[in-house]
PDB file of N, CA and C in Angstrom:
ATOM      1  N   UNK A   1     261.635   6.110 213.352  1.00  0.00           N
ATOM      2  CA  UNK A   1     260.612   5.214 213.871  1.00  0.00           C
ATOM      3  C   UNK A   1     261.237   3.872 214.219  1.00  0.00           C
ATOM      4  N   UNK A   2     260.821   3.437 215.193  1.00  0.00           N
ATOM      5  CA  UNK A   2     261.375   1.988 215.759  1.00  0.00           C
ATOM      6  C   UNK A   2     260.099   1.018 215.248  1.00  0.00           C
ATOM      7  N   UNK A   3     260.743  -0.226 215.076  1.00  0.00           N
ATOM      8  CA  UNK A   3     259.745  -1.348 214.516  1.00  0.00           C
ATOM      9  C   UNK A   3     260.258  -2.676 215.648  1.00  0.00           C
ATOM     10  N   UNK A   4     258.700  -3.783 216.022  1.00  0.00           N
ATOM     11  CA  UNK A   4     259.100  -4.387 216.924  1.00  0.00           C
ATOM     12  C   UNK A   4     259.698  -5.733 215.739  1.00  0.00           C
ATOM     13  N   UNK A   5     260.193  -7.027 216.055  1.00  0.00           N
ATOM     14  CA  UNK A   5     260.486  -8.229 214.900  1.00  0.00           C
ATOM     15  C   UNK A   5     259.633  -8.074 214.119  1.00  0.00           C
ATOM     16  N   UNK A   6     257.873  -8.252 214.722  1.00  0.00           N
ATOM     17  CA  UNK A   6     257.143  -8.962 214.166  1.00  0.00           C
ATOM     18  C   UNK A   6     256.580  -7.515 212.913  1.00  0.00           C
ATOM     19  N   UNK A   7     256.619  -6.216 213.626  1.00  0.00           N
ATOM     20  CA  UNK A   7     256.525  -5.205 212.624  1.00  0.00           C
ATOM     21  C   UNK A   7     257.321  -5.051 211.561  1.00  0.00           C
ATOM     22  N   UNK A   8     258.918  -5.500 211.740  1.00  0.00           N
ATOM     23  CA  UNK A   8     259.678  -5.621 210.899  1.00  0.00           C
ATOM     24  C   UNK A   8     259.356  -6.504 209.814  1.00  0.00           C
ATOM     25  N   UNK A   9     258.908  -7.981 210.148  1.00  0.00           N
ATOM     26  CA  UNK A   9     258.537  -8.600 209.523  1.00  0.00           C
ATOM     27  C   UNK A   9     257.719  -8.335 208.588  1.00  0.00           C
ATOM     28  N   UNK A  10     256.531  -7.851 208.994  1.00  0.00           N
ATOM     29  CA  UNK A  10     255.437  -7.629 207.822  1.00  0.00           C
ATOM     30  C   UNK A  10     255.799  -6.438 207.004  1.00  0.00           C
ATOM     31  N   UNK A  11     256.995  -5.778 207.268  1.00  0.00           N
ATOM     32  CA  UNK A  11     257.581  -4.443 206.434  1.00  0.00           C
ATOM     33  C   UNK A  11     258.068  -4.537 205.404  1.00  0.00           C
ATOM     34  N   UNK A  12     259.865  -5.687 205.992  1.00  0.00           N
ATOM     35  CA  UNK A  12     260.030  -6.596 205.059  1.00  0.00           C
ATOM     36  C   UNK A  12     259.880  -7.373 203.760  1.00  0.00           C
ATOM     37  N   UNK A  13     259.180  -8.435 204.515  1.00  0.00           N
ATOM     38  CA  UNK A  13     258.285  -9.572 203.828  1.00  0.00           C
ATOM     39  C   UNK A  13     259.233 -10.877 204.231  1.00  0.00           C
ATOM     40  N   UNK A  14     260.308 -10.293 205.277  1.00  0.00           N
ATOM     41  CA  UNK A  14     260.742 -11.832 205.739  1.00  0.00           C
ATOM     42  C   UNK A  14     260.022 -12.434 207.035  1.00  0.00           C
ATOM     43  N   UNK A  15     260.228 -13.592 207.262  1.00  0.00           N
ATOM     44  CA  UNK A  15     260.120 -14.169 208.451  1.00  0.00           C
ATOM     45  C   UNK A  15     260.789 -13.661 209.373  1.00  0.00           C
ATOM     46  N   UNK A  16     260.192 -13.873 210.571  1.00  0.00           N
ATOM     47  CA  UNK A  16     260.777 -13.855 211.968  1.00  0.00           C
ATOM     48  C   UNK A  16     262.048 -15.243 211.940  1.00  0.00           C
ATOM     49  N   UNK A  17     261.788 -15.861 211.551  1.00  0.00           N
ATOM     50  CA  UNK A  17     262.870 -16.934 211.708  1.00  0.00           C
ATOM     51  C   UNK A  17     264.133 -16.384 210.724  1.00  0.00           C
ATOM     52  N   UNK A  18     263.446 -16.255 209.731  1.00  0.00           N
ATOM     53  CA  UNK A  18     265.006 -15.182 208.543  1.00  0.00           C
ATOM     54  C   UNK A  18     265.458 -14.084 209.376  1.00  0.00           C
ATOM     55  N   UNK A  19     264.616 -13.570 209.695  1.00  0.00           N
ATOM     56  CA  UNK A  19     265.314 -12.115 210.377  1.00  0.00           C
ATOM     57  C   UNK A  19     266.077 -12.569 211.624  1.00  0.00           C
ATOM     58  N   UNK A  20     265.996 -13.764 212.236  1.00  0.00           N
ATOM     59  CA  UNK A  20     267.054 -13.906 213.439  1.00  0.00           C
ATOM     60  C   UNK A  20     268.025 -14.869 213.357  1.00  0.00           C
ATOM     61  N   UNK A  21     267.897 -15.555 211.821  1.00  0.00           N
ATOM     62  CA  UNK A  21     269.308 -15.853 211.083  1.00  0.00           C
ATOM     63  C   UNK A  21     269.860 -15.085 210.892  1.00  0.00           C
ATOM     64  N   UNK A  22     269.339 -13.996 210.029  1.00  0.00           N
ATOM     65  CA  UNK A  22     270.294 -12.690 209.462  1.00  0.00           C
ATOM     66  C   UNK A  22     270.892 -12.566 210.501  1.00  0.00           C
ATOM     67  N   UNK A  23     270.692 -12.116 212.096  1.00  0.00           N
ATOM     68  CA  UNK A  23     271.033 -11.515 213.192  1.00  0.00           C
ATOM     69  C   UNK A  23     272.266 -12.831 213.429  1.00  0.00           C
ATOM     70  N   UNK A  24     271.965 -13.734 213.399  1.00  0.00           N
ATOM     71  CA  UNK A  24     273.113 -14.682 213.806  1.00  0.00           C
ATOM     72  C   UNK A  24     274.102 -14.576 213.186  1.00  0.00           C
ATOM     73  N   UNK A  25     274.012 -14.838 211.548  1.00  0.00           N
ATOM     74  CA  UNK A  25     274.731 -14.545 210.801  1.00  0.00           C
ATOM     75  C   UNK A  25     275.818 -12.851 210.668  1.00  0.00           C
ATOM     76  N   UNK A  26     275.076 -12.458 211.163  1.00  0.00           N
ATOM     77  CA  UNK A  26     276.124 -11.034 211.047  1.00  0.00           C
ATOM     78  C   UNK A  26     275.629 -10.164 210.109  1.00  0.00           C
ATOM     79  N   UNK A  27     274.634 -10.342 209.252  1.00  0.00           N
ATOM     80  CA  UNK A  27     274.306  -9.720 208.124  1.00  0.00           C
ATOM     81  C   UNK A  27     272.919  -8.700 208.850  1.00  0.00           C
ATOM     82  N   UNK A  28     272.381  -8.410 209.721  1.00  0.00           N
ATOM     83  CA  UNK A  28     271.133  -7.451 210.363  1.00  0.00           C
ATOM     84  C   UNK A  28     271.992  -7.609 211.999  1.00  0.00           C
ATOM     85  N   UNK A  29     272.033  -6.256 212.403  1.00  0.00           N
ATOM     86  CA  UNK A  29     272.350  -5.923 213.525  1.00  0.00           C
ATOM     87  C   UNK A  29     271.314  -5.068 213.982  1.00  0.00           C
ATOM     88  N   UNK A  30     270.022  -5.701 214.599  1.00  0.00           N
ATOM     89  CA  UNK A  30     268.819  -4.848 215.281  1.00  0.00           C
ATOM     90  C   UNK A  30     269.612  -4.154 216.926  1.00  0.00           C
ATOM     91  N   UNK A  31     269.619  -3.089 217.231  1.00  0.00           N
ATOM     92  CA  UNK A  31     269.441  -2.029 218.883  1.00  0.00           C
ATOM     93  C   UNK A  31     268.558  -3.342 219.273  1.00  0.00           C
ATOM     94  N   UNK A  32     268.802  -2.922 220.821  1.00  0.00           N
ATOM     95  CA  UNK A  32     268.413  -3.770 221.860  1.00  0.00           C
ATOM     96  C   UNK A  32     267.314  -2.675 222.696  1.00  0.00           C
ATOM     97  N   UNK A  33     266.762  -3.230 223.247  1.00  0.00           N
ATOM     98  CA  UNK A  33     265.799  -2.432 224.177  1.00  0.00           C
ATOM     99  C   UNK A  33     266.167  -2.633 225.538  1.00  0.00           C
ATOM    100  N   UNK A  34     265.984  -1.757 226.873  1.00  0.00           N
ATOM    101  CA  UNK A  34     266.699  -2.219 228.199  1.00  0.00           C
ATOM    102  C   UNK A  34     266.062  -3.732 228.534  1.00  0.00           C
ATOM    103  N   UNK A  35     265.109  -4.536 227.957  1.00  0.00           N
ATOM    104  CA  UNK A  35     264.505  -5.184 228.135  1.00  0.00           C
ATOM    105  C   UNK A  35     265.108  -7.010 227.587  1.00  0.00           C
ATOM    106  N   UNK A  36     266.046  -6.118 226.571  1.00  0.00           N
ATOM    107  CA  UNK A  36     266.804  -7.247 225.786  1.00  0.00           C
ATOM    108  C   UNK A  36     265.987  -7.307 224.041  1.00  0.00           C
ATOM    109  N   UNK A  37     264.971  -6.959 223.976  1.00  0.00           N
ATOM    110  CA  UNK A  37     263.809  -6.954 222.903  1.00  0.00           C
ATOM    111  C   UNK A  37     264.260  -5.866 222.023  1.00  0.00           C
ATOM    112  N   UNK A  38     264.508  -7.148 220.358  1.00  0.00           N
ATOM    113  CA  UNK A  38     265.350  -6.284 219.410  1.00  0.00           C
ATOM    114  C   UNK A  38     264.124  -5.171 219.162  1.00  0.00           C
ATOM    115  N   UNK A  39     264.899  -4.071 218.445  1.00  0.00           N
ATOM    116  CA  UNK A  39     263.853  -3.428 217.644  1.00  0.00           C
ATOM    117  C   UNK A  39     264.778  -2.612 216.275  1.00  0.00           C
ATOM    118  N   UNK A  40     263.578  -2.253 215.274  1.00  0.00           N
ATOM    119  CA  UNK A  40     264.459  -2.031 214.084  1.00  0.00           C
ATOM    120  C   UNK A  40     264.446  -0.428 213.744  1.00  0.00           C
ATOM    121  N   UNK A  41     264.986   0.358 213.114  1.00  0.00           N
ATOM    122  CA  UNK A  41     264.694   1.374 212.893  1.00  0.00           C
ATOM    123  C   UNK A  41     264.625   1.679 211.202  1.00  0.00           C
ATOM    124  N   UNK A  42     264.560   2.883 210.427  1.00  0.00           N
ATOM    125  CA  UNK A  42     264.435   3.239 209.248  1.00  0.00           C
ATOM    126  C   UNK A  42     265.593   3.008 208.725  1.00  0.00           C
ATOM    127  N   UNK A  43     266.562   2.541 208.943  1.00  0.00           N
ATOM    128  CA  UNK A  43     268.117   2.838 208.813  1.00  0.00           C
ATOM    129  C   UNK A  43     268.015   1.321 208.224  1.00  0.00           C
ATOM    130  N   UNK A  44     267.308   0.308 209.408  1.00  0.00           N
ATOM    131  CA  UNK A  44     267.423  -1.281 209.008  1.00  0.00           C
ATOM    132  C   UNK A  44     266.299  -1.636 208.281  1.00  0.00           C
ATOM    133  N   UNK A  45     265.473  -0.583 207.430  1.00  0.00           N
ATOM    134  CA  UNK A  45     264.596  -0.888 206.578  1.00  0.00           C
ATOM    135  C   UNK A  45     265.273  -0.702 205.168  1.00  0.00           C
ATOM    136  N   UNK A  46     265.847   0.505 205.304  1.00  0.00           N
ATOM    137  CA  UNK A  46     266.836   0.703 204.024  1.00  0.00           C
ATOM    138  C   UNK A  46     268.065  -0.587 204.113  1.00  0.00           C
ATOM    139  N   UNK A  47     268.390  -1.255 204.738  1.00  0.00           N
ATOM    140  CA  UNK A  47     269.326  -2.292 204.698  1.00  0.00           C
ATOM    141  C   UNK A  47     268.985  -3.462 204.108  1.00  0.00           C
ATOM    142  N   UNK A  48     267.655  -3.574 204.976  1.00  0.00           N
ATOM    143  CA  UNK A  48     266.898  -5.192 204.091  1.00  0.00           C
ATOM    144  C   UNK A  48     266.240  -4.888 202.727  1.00  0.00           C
ATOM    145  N   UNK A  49     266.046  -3.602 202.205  1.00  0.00           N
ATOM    146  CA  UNK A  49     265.861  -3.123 201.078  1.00  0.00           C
ATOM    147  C   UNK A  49     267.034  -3.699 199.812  1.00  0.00           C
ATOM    148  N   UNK A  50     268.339  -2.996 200.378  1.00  0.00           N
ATOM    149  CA  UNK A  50     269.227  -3.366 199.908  1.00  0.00           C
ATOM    150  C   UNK A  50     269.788  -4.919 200.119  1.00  0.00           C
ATOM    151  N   UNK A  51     270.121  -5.480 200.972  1.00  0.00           N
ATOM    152  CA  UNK A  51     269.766  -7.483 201.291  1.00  0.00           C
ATOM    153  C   UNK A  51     268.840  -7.612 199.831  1.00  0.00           C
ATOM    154  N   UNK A  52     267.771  -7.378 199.871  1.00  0.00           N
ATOM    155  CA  UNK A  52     266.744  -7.614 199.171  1.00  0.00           C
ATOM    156  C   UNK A  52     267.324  -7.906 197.749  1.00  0.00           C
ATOM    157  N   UNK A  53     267.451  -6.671 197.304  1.00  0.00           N
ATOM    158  CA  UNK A  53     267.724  -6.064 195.801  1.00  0.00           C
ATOM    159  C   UNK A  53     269.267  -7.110 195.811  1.00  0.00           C
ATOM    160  N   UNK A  54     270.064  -7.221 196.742  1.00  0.00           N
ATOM    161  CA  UNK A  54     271.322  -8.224 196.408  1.00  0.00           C
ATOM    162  C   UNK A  54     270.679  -9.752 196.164  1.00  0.00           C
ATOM    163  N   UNK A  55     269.770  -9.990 197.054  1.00  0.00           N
ATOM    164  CA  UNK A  55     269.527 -11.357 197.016  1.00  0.00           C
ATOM    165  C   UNK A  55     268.594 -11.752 195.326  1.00  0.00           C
ATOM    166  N   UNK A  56     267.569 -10.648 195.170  1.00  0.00           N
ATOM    167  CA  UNK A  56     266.813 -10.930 193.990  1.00  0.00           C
ATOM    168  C   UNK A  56     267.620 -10.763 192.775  1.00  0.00           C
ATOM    169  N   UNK A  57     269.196  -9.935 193.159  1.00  0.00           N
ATOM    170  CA  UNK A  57     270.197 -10.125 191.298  1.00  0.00           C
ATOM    171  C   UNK A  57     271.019 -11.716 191.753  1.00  0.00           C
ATOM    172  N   UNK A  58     270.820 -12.319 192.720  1.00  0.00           N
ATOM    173  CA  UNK A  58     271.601 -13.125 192.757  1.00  0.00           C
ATOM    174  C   UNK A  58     272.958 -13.505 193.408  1.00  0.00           C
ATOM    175  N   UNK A  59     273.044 -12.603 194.419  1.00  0.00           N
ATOM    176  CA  UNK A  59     274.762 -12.219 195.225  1.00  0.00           C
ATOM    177  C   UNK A  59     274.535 -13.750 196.601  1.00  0.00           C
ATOM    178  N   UNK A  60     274.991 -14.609 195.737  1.00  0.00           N
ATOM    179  CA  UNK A  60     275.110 -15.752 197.063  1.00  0.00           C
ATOM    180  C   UNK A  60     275.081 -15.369 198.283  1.00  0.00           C
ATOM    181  N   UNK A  61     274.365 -15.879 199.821  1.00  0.00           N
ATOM    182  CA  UNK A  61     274.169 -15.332 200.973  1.00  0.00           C
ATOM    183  C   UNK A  61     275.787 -15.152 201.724  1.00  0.00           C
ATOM    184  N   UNK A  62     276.739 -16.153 201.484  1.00  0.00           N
ATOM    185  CA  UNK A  62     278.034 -15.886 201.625  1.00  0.00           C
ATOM    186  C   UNK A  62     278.592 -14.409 201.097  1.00  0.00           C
ATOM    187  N   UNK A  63     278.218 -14.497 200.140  1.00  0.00           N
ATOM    188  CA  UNK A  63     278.982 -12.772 200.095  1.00  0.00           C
ATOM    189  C   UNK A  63     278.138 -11.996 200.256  1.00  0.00           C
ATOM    190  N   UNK A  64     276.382 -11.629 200.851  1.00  0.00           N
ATOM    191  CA  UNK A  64     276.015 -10.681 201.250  1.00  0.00           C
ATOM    192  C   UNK A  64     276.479 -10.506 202.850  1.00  0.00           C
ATOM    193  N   UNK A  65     276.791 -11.865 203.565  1.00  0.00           N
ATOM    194  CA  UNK A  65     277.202 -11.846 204.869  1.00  0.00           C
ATOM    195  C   UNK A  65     278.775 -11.076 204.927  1.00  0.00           C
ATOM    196  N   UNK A  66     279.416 -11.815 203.350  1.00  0.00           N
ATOM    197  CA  UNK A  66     280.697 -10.506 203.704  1.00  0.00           C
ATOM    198  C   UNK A  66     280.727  -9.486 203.514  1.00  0.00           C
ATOM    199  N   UNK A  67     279.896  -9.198 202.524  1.00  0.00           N
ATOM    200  CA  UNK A  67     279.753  -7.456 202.462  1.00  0.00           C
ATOM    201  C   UNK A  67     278.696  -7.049 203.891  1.00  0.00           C
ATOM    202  N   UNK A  68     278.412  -7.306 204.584  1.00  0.00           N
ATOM    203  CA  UNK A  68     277.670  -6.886 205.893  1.00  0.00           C
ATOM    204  C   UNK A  68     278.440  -7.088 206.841  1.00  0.00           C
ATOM    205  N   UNK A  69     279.538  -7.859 206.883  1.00  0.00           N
ATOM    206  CA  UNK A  69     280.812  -8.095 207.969  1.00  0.00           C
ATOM    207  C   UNK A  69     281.251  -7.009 207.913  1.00  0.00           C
ATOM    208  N   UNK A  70     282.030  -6.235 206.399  1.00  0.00           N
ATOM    209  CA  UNK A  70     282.652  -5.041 206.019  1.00  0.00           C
ATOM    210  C   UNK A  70     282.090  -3.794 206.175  1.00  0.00           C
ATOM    211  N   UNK A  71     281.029  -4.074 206.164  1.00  0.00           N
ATOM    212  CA  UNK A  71     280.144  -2.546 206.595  1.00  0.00           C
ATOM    213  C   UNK A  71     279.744  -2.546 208.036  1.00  0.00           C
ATOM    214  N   UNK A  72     280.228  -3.454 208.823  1.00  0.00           N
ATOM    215  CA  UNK A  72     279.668  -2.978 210.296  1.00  0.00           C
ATOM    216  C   UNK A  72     281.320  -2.679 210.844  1.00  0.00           C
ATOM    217  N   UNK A  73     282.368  -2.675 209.734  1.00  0.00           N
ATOM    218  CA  UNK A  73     283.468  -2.378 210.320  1.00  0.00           C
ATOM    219  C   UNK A  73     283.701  -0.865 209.575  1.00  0.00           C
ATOM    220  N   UNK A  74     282.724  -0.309 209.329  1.00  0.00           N
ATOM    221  CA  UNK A  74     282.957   1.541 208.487  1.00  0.00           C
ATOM    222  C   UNK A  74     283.427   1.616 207.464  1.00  0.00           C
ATOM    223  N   UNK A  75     283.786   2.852 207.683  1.00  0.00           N
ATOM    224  CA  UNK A  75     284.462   3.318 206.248  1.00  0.00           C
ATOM    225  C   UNK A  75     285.560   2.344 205.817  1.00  0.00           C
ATOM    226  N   UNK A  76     286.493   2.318 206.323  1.00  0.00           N
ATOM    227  CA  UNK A  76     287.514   1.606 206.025  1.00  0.00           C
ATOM    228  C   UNK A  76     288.004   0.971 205.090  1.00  0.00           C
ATOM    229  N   UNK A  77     286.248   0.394 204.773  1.00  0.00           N
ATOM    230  CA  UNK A  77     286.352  -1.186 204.491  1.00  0.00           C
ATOM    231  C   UNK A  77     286.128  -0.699 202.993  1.00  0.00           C
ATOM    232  N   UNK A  78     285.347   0.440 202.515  1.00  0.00           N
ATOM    233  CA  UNK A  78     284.580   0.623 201.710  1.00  0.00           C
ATOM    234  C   UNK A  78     285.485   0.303 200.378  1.00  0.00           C
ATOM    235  N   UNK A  79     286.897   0.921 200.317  1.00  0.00           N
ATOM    236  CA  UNK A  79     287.331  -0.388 198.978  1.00  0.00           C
ATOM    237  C   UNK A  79     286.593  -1.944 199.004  1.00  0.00           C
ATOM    238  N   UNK A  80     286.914  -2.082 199.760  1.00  0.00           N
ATOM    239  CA  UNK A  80     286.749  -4.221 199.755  1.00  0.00           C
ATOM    240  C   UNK A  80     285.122  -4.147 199.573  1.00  0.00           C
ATOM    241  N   UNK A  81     284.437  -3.424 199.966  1.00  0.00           N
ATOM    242  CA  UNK A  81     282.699  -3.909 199.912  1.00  0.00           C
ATOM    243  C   UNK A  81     282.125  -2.610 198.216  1.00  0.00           C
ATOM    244  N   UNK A  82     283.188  -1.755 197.585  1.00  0.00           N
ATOM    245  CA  UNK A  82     283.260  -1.613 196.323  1.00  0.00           C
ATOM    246  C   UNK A  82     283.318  -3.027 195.519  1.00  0.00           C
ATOM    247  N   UNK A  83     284.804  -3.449 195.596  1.00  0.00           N
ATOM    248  CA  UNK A  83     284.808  -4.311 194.884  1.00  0.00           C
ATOM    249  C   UNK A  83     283.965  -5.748 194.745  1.00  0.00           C
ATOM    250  N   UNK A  84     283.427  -5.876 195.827  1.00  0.00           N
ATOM    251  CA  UNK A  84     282.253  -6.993 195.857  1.00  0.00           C
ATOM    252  C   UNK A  84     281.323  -6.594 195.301  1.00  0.00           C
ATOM    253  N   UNK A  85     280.668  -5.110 195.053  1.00  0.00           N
ATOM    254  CA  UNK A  85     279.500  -4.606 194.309  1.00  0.00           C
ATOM    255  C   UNK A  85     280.261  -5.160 192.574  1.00  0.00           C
ATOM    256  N   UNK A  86     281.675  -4.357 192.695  1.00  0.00           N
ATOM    257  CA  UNK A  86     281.523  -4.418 191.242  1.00  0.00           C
ATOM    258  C   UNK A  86     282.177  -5.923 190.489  1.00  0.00           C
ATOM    259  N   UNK A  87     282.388  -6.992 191.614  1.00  0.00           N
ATOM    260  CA  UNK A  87     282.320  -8.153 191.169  1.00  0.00           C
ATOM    261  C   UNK A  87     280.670  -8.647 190.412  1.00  0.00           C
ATOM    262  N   UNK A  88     279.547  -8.615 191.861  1.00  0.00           N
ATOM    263  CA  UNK A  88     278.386  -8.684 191.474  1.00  0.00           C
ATOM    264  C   UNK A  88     277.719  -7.891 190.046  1.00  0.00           C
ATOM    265  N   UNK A  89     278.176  -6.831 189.781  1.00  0.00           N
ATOM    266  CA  UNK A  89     277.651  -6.272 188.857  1.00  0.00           C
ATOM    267  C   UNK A  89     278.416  -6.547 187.923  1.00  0.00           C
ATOM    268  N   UNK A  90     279.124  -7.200 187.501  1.00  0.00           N
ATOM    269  CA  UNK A  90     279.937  -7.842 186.489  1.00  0.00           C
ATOM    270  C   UNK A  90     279.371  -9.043 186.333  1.00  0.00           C
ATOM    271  N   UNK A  91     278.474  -9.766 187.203  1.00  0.00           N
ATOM    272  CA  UNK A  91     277.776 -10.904 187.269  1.00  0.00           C
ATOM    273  C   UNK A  91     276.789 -10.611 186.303  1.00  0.00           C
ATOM    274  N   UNK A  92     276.259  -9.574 187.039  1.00  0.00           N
ATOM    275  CA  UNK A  92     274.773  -9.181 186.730  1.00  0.00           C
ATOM    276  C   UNK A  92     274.905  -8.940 184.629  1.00  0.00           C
ATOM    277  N   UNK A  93     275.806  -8.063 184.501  1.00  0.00           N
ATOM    278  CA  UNK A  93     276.205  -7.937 183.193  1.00  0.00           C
ATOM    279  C   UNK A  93     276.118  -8.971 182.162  1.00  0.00           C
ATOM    280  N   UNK A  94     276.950  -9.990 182.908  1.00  0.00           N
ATOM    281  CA  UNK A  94     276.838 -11.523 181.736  1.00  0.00           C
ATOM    282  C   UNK A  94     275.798 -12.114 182.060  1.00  0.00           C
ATOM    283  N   UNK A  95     275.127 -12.041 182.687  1.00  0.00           N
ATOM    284  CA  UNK A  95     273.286 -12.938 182.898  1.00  0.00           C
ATOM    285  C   UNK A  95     273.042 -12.220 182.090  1.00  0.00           C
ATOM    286  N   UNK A  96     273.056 -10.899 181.699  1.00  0.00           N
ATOM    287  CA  UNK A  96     272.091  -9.611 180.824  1.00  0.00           C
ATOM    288  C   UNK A  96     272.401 -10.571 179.898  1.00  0.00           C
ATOM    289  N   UNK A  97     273.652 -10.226 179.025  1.00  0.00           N
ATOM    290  CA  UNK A  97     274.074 -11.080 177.798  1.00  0.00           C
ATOM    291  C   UNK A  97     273.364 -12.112 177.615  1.00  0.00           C
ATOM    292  N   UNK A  98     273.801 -13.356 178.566  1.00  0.00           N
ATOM    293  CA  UNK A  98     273.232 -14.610 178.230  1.00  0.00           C
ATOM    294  C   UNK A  98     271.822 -14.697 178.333  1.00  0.00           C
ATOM    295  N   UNK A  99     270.980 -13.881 178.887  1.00  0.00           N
ATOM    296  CA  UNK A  99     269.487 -13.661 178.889  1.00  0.00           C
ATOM    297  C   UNK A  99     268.972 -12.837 177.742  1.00  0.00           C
ATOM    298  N   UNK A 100     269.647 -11.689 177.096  1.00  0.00           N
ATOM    299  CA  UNK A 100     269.265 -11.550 175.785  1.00  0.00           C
ATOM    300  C   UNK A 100     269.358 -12.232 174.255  1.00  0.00           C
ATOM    301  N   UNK A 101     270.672 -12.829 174.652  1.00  0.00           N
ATOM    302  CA  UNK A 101     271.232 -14.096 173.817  1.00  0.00           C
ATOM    303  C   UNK A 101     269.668 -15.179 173.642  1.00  0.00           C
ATOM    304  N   UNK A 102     269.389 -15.731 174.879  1.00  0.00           N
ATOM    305  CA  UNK A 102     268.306 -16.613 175.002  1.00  0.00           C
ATOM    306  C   UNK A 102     266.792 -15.747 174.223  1.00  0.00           C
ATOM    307  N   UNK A 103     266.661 -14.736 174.642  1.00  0.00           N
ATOM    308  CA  UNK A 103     265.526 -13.725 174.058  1.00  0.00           C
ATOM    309  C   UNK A 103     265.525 -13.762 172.509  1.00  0.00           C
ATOM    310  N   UNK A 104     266.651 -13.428 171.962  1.00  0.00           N
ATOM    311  CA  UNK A 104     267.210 -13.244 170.376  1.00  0.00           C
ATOM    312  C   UNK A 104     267.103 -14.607 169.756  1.00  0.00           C
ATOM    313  N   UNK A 105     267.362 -15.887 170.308  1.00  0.00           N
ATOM    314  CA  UNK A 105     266.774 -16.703 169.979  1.00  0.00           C
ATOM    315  C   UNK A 105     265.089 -17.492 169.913  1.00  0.00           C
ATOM    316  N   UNK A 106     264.365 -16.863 171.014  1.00  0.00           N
ATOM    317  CA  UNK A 106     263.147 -17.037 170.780  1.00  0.00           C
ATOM    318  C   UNK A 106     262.485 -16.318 170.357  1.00  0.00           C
ATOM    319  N   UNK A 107     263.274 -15.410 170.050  1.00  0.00           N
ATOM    320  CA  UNK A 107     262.526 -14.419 168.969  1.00  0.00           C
ATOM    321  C   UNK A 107     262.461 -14.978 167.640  1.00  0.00           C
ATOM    322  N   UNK A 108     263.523 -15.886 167.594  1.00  0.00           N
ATOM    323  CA  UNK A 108     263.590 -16.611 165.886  1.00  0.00           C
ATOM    324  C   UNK A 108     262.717 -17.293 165.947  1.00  0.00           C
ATOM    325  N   UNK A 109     262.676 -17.582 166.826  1.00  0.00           N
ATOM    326  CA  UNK A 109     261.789 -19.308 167.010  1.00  0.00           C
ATOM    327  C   UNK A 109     260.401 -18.926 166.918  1.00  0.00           C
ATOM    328  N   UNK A 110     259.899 -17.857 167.323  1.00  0.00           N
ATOM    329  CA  UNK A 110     258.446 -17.140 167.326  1.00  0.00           C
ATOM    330  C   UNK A 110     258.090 -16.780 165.902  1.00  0.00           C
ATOM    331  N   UNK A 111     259.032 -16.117 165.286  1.00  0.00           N
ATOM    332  CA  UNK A 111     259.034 -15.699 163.639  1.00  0.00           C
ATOM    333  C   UNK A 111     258.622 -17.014 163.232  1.00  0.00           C
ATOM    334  N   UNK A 112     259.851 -17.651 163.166  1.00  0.00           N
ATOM    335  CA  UNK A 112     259.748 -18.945 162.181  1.00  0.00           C
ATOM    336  C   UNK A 112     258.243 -19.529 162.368  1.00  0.00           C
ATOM    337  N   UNK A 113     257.735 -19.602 163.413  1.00  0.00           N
ATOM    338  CA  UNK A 113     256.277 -20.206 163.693  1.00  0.00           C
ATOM    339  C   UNK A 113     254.969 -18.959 163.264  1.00  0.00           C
ATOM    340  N   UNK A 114     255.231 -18.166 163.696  1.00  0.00           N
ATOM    341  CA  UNK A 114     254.669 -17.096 162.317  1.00  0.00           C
ATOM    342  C   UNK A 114     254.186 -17.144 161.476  1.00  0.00           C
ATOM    343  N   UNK A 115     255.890 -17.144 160.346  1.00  0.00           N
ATOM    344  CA  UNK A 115     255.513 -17.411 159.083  1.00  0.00           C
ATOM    345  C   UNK A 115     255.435 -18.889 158.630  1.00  0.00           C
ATOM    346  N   UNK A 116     255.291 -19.556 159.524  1.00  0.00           N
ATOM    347  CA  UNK A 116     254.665 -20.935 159.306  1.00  0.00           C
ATOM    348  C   UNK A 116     253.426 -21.147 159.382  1.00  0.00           C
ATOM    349  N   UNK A 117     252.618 -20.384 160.306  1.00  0.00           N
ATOM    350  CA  UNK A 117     251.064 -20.284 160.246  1.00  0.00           C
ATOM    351  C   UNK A 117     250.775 -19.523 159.355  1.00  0.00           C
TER     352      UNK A 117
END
């Protein structure tokens, strides 16, 4: 199925103005129509899916633009856009830590007020 911007958009949940940064940026490569008029397909729904899920763990827009540089150059690349996953997910790992760390402490802090009431 083909989607026009503005369908993309409401699919999404980005803007028309985000979605033709992405396009500047290098990170969304929409087909052209003979008309010049981008359009998106299922392929670039699963992409901003994934954009998505990078941007909400936190992968700075600089390195989702390089891992989207590396993938419009194929296989090739797929060491170098591995190791950017498993940089990020080495990220993602020590937020876990330091976010359960923070949890384990307000968990004391909840007790102690507890058995203080």
């Amino acid at each position: 199925m083909n989607y026009t911007i503005s369908e993309f958009s409401e699919l999404t949940g980005f803007s028309i103005y985000t979605l033709r940064y992405y396009e500047k940026e290098g990170i969304l490569n929409p087909a052209r129509q003979n008309n010049n008029h981008r359009f998106y397909s299922n392929h670039d729904v699963e992409w901003m899916k994934f954009i998505i899920r990078l941007k909400e763990t936190g992968m700075p827009l600089k390195e989702i633009k390089q891992y989207a540089n590396l993938r419009e150059l194929g296989d090739k690349t797929a060491q170098q856009r591995m190791e950017l996953l498993i940089k990020h997910y080495e990220y993602l790992e020590q937020q876990l830590h330091i976010l359960n760390d923070h949890l384990s402490n307000l968990k004391l802090k909840i007790q102690h007020y507890q058995n203080l009431i």
